[in-house]
PDB file of N, CA and C in Angstrom:
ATOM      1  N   UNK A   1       0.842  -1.176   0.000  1.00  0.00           N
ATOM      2  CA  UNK A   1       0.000   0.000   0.000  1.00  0.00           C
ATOM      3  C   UNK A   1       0.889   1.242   0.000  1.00  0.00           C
ATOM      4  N   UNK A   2       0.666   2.349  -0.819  1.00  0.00           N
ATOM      5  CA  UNK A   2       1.714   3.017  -0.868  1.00  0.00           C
ATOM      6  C   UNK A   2       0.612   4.454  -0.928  1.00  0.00           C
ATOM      7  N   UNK A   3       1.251   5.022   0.370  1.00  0.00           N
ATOM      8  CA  UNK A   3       0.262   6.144   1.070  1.00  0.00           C
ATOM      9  C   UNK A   3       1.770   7.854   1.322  1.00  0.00           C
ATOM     10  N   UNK A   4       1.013   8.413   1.100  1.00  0.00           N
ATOM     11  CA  UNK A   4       2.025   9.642   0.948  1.00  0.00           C
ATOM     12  C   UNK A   4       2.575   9.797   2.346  1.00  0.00           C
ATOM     13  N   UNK A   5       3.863   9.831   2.842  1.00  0.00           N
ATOM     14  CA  UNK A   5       4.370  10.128   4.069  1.00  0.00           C
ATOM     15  C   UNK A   5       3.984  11.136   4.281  1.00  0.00           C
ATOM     16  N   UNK A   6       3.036  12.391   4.481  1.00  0.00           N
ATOM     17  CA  UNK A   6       2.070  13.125   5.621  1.00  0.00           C
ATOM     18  C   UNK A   6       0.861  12.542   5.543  1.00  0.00           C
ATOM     19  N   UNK A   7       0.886  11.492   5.618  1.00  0.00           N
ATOM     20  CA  UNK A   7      -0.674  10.704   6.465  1.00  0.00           C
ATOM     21  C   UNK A   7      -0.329   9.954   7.735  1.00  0.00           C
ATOM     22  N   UNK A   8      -1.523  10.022   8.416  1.00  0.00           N
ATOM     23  CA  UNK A   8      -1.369   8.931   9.635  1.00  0.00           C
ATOM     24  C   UNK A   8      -1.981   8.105   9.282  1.00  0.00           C
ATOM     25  N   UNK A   9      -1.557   7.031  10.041  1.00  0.00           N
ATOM     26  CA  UNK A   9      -1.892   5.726   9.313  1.00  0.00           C
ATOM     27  C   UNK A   9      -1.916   4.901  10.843  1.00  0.00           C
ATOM     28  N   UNK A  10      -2.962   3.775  10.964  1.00  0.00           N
ATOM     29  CA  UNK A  10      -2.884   3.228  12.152  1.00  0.00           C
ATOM     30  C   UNK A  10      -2.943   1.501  11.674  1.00  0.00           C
ATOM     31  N   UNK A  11      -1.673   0.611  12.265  1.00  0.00           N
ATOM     32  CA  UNK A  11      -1.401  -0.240  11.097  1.00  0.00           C
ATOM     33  C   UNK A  11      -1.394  -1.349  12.199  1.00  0.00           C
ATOM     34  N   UNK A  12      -2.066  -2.463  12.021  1.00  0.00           N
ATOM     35  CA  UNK A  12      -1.800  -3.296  12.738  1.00  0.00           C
ATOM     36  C   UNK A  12      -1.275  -4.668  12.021  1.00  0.00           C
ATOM     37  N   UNK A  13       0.219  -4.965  12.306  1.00  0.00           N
ATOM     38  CA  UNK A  13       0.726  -5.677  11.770  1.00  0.00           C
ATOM     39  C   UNK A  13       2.186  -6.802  12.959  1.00  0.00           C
ATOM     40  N   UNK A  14       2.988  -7.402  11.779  1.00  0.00           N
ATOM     41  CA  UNK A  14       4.143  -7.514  12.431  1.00  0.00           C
ATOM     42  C   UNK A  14       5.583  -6.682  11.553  1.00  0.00           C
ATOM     43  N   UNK A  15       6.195  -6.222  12.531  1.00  0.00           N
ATOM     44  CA  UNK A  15       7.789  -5.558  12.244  1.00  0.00           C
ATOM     45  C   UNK A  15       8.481  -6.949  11.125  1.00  0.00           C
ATOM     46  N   UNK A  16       9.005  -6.033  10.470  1.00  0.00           N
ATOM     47  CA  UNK A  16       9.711  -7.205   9.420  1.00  0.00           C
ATOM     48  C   UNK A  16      11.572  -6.676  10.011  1.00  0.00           C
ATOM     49  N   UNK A  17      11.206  -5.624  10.000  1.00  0.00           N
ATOM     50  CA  UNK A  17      12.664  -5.104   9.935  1.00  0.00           C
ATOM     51  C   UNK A  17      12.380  -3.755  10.426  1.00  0.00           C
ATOM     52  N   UNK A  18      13.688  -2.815  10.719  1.00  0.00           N
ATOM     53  CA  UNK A  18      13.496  -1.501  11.162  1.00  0.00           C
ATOM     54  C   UNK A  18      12.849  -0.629  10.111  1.00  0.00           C
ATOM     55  N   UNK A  19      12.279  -1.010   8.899  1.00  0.00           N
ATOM     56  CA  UNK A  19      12.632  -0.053   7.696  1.00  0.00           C
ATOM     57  C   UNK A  19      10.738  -1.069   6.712  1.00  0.00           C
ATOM     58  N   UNK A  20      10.398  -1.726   7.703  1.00  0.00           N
ATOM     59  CA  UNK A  20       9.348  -2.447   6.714  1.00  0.00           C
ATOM     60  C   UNK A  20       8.255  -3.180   7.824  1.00  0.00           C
ATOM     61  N   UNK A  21       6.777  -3.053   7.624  1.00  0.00           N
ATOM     62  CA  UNK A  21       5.971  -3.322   8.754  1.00  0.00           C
ATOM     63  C   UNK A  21       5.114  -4.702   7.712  1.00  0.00           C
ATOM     64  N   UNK A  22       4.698  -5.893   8.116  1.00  0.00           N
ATOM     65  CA  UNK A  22       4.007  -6.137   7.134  1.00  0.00           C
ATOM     66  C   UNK A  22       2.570  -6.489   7.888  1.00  0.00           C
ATOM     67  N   UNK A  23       1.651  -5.716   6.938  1.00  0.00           N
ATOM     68  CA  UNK A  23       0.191  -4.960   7.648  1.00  0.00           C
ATOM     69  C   UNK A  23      -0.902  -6.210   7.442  1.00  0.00           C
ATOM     70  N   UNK A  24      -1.408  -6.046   8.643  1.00  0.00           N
ATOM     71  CA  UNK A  24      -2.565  -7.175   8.431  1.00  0.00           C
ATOM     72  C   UNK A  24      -3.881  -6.481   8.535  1.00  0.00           C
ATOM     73  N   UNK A  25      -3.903  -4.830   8.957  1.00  0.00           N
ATOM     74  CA  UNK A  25      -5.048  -4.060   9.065  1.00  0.00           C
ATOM     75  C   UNK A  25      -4.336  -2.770   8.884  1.00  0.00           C
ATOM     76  N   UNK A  26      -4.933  -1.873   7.746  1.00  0.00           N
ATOM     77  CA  UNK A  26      -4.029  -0.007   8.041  1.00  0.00           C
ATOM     78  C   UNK A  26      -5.645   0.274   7.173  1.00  0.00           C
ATOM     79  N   UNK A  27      -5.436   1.209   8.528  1.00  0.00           N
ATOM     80  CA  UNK A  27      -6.154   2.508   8.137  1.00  0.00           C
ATOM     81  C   UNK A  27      -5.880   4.030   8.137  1.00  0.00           C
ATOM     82  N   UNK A  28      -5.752   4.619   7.150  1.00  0.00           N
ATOM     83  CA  UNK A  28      -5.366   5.544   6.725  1.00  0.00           C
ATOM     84  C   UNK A  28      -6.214   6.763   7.144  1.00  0.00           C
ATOM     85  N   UNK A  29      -5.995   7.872   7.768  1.00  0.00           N
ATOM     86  CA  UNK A  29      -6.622   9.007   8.615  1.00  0.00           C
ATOM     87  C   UNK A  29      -6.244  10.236   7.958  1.00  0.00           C
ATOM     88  N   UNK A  30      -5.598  10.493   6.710  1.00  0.00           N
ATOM     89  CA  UNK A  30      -5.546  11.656   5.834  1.00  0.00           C
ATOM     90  C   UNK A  30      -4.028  12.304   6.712  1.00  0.00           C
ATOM     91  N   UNK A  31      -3.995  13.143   5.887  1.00  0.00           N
ATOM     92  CA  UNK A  31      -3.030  14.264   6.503  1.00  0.00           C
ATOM     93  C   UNK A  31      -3.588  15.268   7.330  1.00  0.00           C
ATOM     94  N   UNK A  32      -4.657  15.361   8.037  1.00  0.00           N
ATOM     95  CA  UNK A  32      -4.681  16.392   9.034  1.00  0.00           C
ATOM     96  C   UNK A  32      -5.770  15.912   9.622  1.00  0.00           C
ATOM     97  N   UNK A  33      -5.297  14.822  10.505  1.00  0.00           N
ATOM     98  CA  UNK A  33      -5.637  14.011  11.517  1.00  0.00           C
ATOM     99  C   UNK A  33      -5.299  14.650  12.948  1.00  0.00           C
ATOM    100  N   UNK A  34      -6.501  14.842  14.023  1.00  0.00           N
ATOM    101  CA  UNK A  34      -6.309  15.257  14.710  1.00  0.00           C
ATOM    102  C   UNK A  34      -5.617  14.483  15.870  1.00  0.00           C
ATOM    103  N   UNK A  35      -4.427  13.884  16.819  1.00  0.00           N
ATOM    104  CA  UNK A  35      -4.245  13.015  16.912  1.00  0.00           C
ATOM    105  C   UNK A  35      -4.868  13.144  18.826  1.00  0.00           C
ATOM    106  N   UNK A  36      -4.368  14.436  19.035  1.00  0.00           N
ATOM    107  CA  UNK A  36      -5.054  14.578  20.943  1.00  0.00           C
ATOM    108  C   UNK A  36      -6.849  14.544  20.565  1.00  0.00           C
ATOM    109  N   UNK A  37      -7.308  14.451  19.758  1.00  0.00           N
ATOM    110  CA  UNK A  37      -9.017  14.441  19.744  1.00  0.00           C
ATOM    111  C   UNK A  37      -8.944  13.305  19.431  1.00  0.00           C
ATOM    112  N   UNK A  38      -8.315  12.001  18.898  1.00  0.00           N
ATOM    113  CA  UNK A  38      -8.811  10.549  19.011  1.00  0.00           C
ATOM    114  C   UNK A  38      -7.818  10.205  19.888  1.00  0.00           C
ATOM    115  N   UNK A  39      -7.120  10.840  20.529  1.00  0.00           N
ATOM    116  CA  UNK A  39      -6.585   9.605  22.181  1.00  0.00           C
ATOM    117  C   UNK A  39      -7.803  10.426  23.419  1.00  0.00           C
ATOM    118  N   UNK A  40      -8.032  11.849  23.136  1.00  0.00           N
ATOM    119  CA  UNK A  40      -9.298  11.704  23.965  1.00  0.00           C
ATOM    120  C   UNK A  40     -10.685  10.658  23.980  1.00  0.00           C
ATOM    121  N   UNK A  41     -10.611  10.835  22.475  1.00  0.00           N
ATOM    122  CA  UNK A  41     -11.708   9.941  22.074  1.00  0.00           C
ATOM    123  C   UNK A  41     -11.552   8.262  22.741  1.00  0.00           C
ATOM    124  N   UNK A  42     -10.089   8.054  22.232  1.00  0.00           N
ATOM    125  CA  UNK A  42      -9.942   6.244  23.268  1.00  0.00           C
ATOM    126  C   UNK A  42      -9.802   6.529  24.254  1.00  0.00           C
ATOM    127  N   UNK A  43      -9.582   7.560  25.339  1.00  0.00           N
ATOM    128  CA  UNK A  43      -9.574   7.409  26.632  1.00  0.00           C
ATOM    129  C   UNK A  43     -10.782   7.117  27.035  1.00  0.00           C
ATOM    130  N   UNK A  44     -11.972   7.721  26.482  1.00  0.00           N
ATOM    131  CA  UNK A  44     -13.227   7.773  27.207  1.00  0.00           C
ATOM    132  C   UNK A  44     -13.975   6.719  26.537  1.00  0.00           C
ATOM    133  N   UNK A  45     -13.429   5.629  25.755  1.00  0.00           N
ATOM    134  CA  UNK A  45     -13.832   4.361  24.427  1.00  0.00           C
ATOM    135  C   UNK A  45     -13.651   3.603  26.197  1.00  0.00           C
ATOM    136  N   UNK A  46     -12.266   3.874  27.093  1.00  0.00           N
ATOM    137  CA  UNK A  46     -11.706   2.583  27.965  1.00  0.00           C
ATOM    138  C   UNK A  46     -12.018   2.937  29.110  1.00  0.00           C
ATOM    139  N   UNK A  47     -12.673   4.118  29.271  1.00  0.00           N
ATOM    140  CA  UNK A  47     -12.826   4.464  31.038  1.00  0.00           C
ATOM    141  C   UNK A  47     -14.691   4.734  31.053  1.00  0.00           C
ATOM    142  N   UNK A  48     -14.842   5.825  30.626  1.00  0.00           N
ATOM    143  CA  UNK A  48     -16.500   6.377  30.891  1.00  0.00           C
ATOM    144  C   UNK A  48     -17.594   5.623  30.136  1.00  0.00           C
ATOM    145  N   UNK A  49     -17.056   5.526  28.628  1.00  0.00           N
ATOM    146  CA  UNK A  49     -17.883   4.993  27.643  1.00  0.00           C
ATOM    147  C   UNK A  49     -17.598   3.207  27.602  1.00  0.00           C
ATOM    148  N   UNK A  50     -17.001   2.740  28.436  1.00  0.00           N
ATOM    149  CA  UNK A  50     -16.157   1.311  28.475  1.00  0.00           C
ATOM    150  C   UNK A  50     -17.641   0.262  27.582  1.00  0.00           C
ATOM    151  N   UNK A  51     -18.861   0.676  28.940  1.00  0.00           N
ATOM    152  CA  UNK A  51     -19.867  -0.233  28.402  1.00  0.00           C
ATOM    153  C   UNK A  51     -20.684  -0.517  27.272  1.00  0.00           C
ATOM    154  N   UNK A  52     -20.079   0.694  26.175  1.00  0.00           N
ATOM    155  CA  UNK A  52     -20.551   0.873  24.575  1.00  0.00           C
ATOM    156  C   UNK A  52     -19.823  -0.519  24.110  1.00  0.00           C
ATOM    157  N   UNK A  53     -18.496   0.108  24.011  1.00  0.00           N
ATOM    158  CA  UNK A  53     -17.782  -1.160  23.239  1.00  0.00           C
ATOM    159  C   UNK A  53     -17.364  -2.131  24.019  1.00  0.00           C
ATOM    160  N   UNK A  54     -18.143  -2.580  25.095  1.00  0.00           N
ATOM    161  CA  UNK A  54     -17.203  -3.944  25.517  1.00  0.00           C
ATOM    162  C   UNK A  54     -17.202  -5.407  24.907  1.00  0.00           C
ATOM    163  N   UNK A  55     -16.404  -6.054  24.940  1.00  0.00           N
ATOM    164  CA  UNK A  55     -17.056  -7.602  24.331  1.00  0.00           C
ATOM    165  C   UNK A  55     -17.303  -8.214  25.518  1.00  0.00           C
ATOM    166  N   UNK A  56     -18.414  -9.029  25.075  1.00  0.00           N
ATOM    167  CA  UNK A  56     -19.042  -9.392  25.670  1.00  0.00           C
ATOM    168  C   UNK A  56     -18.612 -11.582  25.919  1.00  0.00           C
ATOM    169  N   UNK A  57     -18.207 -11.934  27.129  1.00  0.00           N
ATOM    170  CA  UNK A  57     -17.528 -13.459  26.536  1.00  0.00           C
ATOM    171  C   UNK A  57     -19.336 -14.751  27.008  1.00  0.00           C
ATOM    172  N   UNK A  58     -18.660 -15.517  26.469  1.00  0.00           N
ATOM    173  CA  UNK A  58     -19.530 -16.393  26.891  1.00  0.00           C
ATOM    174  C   UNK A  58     -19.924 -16.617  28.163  1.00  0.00           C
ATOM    175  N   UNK A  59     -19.067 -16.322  29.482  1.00  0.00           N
ATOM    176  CA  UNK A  59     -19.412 -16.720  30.796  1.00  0.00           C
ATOM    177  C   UNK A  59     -20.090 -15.216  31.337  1.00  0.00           C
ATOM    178  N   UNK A  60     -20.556 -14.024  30.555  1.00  0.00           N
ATOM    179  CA  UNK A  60     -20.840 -13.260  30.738  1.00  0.00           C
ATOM    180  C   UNK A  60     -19.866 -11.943  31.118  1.00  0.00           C
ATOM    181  N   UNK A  61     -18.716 -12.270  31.396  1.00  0.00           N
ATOM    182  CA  UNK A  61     -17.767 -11.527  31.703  1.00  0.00           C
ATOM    183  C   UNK A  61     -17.146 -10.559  30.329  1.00  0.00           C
ATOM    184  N   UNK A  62     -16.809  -9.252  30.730  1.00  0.00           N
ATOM    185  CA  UNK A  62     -15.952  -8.523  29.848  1.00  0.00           C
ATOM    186  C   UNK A  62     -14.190  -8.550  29.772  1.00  0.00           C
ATOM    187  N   UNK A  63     -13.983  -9.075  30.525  1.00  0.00           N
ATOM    188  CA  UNK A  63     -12.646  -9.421  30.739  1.00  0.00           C
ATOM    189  C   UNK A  63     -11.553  -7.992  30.115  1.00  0.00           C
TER     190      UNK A  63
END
């Protein structure tokens, strides 16, 4: 995938090397990505808002 170096990009993969990631999920957030308005946004995804997104397991627990 070949994305212009001023984008953020949030890539979930494994490290191949210092210089190469190989991606099993990227999502691309443009070049003027706000980055303190989505770690506010996950702070309150894991503390206030927790019970929106939790998973939910079979023994009923969120673990």
């Amino acid at each position: 995938m070949d994305v212009p170096v001023s984008h953020f990009m949030e890539v979930y993969g494994i490290s191949e090397n210092n210089q190469a990631i190989c991606a099993e999920i990227c999502t691309d957030f443009g070049p003027s990505f706000d980055a303190k308005a989505f770690d506010g946004l996950c702070k309150l995804a894991s503390d206030k808002f927790k019970h929106i997104s939790a998973t939910k397991y079979l023994d009923g627990s969120t673990k």
